[in-house]
N, C-alpha and C. Protein backbone atom coordinates (compact mmCIF):
# COMPACT_ATOMS: atom_id res chain seq x y z
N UNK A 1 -1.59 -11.53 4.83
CA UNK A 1 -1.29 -10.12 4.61
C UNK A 1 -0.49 -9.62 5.81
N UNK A 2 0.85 -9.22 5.70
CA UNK A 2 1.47 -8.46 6.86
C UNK A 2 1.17 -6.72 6.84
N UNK A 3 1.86 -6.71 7.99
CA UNK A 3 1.71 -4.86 8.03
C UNK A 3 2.12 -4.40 7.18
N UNK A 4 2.95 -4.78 5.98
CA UNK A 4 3.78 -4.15 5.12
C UNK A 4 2.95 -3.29 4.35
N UNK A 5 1.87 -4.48 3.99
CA UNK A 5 0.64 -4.35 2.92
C UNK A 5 -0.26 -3.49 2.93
N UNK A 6 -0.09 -2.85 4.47
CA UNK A 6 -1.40 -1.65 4.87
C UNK A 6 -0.83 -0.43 5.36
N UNK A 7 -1.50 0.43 4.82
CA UNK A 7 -0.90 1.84 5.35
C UNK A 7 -1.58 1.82 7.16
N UNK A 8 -0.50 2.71 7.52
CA UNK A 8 -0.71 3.29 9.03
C UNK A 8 -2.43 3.15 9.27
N UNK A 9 -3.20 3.99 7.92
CA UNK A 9 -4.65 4.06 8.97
C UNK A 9 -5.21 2.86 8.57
N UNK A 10 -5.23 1.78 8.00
CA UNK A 10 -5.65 0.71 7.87
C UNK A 10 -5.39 -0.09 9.14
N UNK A 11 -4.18 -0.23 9.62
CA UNK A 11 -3.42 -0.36 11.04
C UNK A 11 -4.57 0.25 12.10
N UNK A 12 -3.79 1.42 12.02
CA UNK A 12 -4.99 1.93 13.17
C UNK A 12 -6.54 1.80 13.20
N UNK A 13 -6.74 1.64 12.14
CA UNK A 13 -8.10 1.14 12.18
C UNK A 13 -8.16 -0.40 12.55
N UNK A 14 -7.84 -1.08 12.19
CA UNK A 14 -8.01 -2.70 12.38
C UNK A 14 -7.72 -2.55 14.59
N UNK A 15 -6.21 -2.53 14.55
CA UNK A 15 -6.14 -2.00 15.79
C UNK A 15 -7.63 -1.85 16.91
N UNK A 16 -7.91 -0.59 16.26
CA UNK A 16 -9.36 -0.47 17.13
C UNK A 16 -10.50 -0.96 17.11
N UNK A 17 -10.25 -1.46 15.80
CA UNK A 17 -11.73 -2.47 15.67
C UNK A 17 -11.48 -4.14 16.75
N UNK A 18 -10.36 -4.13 16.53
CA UNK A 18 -10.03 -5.56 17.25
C UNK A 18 -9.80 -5.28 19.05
N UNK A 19 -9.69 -3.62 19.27
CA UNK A 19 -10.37 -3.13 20.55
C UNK A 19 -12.04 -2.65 20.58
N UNK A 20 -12.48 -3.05 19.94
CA UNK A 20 -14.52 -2.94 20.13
C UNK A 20 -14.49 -2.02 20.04
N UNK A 21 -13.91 -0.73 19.46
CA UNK A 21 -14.24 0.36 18.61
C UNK A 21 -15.34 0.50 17.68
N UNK A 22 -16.32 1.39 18.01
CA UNK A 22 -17.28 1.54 16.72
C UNK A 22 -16.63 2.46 15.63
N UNK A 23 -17.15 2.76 14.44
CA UNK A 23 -16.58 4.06 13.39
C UNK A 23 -16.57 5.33 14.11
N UNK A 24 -17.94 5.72 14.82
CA UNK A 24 -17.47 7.13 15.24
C UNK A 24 -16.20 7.48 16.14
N UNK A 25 -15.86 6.14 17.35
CA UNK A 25 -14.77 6.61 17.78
C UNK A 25 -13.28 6.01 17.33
N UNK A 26 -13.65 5.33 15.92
CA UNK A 26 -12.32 5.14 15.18
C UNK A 26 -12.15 6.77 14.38
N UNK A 27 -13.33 7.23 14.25
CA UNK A 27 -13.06 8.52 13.47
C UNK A 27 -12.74 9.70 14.13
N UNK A 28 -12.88 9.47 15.27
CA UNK A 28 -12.44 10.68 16.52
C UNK A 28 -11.04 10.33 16.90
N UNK A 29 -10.34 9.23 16.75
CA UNK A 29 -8.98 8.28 17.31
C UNK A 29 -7.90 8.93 15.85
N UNK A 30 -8.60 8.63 14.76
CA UNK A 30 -7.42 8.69 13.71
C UNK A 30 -7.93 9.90 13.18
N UNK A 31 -8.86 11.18 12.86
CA UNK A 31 -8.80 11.98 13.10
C UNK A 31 -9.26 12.18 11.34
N UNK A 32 -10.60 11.43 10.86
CA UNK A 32 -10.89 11.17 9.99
C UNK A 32 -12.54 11.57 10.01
N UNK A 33 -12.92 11.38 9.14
CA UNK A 33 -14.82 11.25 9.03
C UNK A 33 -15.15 10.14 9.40
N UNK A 34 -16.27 9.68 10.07
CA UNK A 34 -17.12 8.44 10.04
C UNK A 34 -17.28 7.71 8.61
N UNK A 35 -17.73 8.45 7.95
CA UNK A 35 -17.79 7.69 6.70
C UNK A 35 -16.51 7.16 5.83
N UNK A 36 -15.66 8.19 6.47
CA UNK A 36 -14.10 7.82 5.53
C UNK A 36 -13.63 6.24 6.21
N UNK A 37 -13.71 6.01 7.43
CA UNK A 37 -13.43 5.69 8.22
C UNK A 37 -14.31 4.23 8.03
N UNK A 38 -15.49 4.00 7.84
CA UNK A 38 -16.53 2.79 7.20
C UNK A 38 -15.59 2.24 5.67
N UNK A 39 -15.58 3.53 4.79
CA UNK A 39 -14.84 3.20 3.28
C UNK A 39 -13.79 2.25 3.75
N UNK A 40 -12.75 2.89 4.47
CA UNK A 40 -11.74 2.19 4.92
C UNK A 40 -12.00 0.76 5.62
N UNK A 41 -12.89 0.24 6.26
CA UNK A 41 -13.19 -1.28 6.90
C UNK A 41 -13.23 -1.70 5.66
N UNK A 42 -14.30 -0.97 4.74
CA UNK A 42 -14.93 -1.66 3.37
C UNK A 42 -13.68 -2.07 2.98
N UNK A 43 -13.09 -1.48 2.40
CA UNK A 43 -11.46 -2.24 1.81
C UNK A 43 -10.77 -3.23 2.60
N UNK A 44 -10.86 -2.64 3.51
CA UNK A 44 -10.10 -3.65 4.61
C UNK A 44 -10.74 -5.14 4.15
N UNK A 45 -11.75 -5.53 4.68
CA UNK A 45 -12.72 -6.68 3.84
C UNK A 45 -12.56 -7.34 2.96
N UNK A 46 -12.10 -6.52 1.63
CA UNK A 46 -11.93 -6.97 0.58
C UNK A 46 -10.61 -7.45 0.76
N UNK A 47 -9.63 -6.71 0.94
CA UNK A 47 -8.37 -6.70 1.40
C UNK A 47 -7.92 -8.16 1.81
N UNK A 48 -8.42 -8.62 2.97
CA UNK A 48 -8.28 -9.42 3.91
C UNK A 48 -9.40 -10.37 3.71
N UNK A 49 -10.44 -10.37 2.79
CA UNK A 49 -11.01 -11.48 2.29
C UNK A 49 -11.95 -12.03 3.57
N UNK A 50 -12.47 -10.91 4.42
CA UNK A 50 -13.53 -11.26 5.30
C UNK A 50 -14.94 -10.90 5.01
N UNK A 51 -15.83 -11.27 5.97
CA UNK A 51 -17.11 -11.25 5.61
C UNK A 51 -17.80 -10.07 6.51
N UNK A 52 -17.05 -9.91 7.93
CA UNK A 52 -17.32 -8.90 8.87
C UNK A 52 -16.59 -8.60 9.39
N UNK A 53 -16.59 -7.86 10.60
CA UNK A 53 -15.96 -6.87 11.50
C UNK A 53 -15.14 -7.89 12.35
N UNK A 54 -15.87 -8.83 12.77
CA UNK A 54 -15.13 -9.89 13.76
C UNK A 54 -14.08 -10.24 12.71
N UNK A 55 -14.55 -11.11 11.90
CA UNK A 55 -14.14 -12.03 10.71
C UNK A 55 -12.95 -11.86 10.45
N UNK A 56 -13.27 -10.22 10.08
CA UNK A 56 -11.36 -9.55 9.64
C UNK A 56 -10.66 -9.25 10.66
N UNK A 57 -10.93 -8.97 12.02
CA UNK A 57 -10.13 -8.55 13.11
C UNK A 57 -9.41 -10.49 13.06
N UNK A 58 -10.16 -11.30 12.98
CA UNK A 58 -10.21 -12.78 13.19
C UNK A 58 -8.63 -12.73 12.35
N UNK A 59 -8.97 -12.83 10.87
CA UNK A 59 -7.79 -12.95 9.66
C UNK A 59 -6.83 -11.77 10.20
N UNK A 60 -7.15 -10.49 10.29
CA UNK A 60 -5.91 -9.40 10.60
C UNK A 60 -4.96 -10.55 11.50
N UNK A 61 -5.31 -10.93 12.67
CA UNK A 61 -4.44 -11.60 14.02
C UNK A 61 -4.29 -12.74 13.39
N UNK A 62 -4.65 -13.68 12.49
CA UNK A 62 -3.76 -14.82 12.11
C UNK A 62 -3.20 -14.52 11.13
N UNK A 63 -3.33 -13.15 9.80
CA UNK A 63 -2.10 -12.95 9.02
C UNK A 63 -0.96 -12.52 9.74
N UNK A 64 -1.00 -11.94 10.66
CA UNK A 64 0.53 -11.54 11.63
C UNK A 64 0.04 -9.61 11.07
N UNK A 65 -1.09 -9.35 10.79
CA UNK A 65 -0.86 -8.02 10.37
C UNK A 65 -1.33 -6.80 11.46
N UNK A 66 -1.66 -7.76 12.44
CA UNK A 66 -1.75 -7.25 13.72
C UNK A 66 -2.09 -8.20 15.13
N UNK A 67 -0.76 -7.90 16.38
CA UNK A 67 -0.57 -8.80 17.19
C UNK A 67 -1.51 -9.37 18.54
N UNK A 68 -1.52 -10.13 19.26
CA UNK A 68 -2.14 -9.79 20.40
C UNK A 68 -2.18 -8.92 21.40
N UNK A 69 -0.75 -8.04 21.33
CA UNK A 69 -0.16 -6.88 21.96
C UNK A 69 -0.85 -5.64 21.48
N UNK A 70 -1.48 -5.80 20.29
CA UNK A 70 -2.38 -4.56 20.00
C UNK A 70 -3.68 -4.59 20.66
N UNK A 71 -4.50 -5.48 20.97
CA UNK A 71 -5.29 -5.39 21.80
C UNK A 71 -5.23 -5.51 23.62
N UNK A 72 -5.57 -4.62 23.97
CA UNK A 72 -5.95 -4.39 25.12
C UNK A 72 -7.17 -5.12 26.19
N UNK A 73 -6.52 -6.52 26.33
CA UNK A 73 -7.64 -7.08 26.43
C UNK A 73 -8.30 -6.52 28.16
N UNK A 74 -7.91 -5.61 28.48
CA UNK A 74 -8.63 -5.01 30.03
C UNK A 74 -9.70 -4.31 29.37
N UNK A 75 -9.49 -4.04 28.29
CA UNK A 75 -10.80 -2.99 28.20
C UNK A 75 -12.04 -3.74 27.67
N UNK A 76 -11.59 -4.80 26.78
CA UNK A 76 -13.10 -5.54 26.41
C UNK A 76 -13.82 -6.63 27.46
């Protein structure tokens, strides 16, 4: 799956999850609900054919649908 395939907040969400983001401060970042913000992983999942949070950050970075340049690895 490339970026093509996902809108912006799917992006930004994966993004922060693959920076150790929990939902509440993915939902304070993209400017969404907590719960909207869970719905959205949920798809993501399906989407990307993972089982968890790691799993799909795992598949996001080997579909090319998000780079190593998106994570910030100083902060984890």
């Amino acid at each position: 799956m490339s970026r093509a395939h996902l809108s912006a907040i799917e992006l930004a969400i994966l993004k922060a999850l693959a920076n150790g983001m929990q939902s509440k401060e993915i939902a304070a970042l993209v400017g969404r609900r907590r719960a909207t913000v869970e719905w959205y992983v949920r798809m993501l999942l399906v989407k990307l054919d993972a089982r968890s949070r790691p799993h799909l950050v795992a598949r996001a970075l080997c579909s090319g649908a998000i780079g190593r340049e998106d994570i910030d690895t100083e902060a984890i």
